[in-house]
C-alpha atoms as a PDB file:
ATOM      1  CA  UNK A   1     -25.730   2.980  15.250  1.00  0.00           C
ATOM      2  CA  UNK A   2     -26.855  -0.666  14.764  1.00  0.00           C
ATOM      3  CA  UNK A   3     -28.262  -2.308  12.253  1.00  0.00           C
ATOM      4  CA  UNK A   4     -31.896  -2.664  13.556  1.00  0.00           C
ATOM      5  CA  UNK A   5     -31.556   1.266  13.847  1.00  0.00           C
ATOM      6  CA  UNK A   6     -30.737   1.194   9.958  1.00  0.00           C
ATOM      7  CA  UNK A   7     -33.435  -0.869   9.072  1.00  0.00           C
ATOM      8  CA  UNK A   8     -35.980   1.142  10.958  1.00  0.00           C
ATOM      9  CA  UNK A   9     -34.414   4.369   9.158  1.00  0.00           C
ATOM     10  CA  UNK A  10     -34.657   2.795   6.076  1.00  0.00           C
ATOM     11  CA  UNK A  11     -37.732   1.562   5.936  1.00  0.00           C
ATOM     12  CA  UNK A  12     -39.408   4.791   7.250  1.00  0.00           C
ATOM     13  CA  UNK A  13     -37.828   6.415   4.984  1.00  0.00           C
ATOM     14  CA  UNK A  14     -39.542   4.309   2.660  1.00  0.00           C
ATOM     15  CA  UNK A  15     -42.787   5.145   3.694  1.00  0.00           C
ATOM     16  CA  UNK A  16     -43.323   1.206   4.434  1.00  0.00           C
ATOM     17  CA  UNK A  17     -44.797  -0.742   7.706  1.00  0.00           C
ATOM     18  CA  UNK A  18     -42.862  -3.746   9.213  1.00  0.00           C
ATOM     19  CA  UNK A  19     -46.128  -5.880   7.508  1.00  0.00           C
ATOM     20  CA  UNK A  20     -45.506  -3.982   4.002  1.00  0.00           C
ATOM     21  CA  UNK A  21     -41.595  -4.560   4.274  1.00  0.00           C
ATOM     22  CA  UNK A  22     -42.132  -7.904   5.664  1.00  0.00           C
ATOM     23  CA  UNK A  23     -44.664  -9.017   2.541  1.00  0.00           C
ATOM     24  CA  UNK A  24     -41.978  -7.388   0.091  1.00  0.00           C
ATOM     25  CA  UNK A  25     -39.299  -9.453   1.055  1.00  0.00           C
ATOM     26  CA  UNK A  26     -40.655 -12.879   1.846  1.00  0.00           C
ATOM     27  CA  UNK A  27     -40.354 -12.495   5.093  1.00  0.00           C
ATOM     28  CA  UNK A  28     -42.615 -12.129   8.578  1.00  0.00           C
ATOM     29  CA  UNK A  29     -43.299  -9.278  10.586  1.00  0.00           C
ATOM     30  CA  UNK A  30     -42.311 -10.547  13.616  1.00  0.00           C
ATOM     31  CA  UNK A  31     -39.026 -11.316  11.678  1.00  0.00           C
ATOM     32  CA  UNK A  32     -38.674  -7.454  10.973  1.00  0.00           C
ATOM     33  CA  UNK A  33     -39.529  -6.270  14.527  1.00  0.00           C
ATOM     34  CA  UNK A  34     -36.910  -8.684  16.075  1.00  0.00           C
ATOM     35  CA  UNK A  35     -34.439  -6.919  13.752  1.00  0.00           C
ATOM     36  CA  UNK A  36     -34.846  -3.682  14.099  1.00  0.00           C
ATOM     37  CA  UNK A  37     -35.553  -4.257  18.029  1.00  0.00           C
ATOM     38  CA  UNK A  38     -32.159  -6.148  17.959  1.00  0.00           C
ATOM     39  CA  UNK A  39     -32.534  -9.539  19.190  1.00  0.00           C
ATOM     40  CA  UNK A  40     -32.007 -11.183  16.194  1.00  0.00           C
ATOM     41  CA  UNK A  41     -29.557 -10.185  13.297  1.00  0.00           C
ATOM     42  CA  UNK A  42     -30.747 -10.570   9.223  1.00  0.00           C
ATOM     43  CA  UNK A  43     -28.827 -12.535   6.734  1.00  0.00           C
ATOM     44  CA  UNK A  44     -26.702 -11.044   4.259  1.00  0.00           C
ATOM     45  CA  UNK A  45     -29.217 -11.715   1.792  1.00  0.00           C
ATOM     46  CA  UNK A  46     -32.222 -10.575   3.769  1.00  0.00           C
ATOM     47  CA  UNK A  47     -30.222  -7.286   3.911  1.00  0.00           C
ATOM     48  CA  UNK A  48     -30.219  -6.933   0.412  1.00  0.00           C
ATOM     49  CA  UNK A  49     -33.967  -7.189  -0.161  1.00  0.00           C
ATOM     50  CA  UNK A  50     -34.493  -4.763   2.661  1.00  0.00           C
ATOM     51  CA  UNK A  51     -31.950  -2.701   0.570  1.00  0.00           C
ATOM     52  CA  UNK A  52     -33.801  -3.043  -2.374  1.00  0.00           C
ATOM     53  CA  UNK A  53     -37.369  -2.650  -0.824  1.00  0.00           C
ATOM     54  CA  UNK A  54     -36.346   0.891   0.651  1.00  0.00           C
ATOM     55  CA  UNK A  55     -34.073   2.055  -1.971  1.00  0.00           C
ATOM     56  CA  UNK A  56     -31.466   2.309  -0.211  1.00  0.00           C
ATOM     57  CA  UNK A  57     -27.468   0.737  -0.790  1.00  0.00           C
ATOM     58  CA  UNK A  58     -25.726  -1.787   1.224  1.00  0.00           C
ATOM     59  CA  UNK A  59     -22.404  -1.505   1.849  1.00  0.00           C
ATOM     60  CA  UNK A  60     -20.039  -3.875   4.360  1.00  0.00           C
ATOM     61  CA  UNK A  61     -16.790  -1.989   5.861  1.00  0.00           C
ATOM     62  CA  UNK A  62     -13.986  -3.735   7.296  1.00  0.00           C
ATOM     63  CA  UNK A  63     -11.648  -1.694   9.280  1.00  0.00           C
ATOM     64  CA  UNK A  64      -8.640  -2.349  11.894  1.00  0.00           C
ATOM     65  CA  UNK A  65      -8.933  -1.426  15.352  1.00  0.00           C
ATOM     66  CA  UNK A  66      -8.267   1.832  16.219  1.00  0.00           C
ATOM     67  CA  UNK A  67      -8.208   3.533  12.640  1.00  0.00           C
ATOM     68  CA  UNK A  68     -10.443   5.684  11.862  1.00  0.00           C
ATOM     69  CA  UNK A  69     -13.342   4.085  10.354  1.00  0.00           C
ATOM     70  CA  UNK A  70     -13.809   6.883   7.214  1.00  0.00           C
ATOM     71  CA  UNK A  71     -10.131   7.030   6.220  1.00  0.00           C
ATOM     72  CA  UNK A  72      -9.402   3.248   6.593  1.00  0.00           C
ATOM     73  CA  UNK A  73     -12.954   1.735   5.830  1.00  0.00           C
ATOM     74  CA  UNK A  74     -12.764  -0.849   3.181  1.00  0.00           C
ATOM     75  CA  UNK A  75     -16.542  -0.900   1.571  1.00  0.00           C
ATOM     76  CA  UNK A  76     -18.066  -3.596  -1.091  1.00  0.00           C
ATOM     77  CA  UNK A  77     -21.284  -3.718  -2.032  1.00  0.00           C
ATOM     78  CA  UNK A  78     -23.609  -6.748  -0.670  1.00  0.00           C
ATOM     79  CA  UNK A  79     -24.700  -7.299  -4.747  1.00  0.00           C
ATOM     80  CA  UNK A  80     -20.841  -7.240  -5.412  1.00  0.00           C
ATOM     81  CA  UNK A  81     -20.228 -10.328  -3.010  1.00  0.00           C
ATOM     82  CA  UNK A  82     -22.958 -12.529  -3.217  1.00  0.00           C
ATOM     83  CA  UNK A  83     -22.959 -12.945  -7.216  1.00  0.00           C
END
């Protein structure tokens, strides 16, 4: 699942339109379609106003190759790294 995907999800879930999510985070709507279409990939910090726009959590996992993502996943929150 990528991250355009996740933004989509999110902001449906949110009830929102790419122009309502756009307006909420300073951004464009264009910006938001080439996103979620994938052609283009948000900032960290763009990420965390879409997080807080939709109510919804960002989280960044690292993992090594090979192990198993849930077991090995090493999650921060966005908030957590950019202070």
């Amino acid at each position: 699942m990528g991250v355009g995907y996740v933004i989509l999800k999110a902001r449906a879930s949110a009830g929102l339109t790419q122009d309502e999510l756009a307006r909420k985070i300073g951004s464009s709507q264009a910006a938001i379609a080439r996103w979620e279409g994938g052609s283009q990939m948000p900032s960290v910090r763009s990420l965390l106003k879409i997080a807080d726009a939709t109510g919804f959590e960002l989280a960044i996992g690292l993992h090594q190759p090979g192990e198993s993502h849930s077991k090995f996943a090493v999650l921060e929150t966005v908030s957590a790294l950019t202070r």
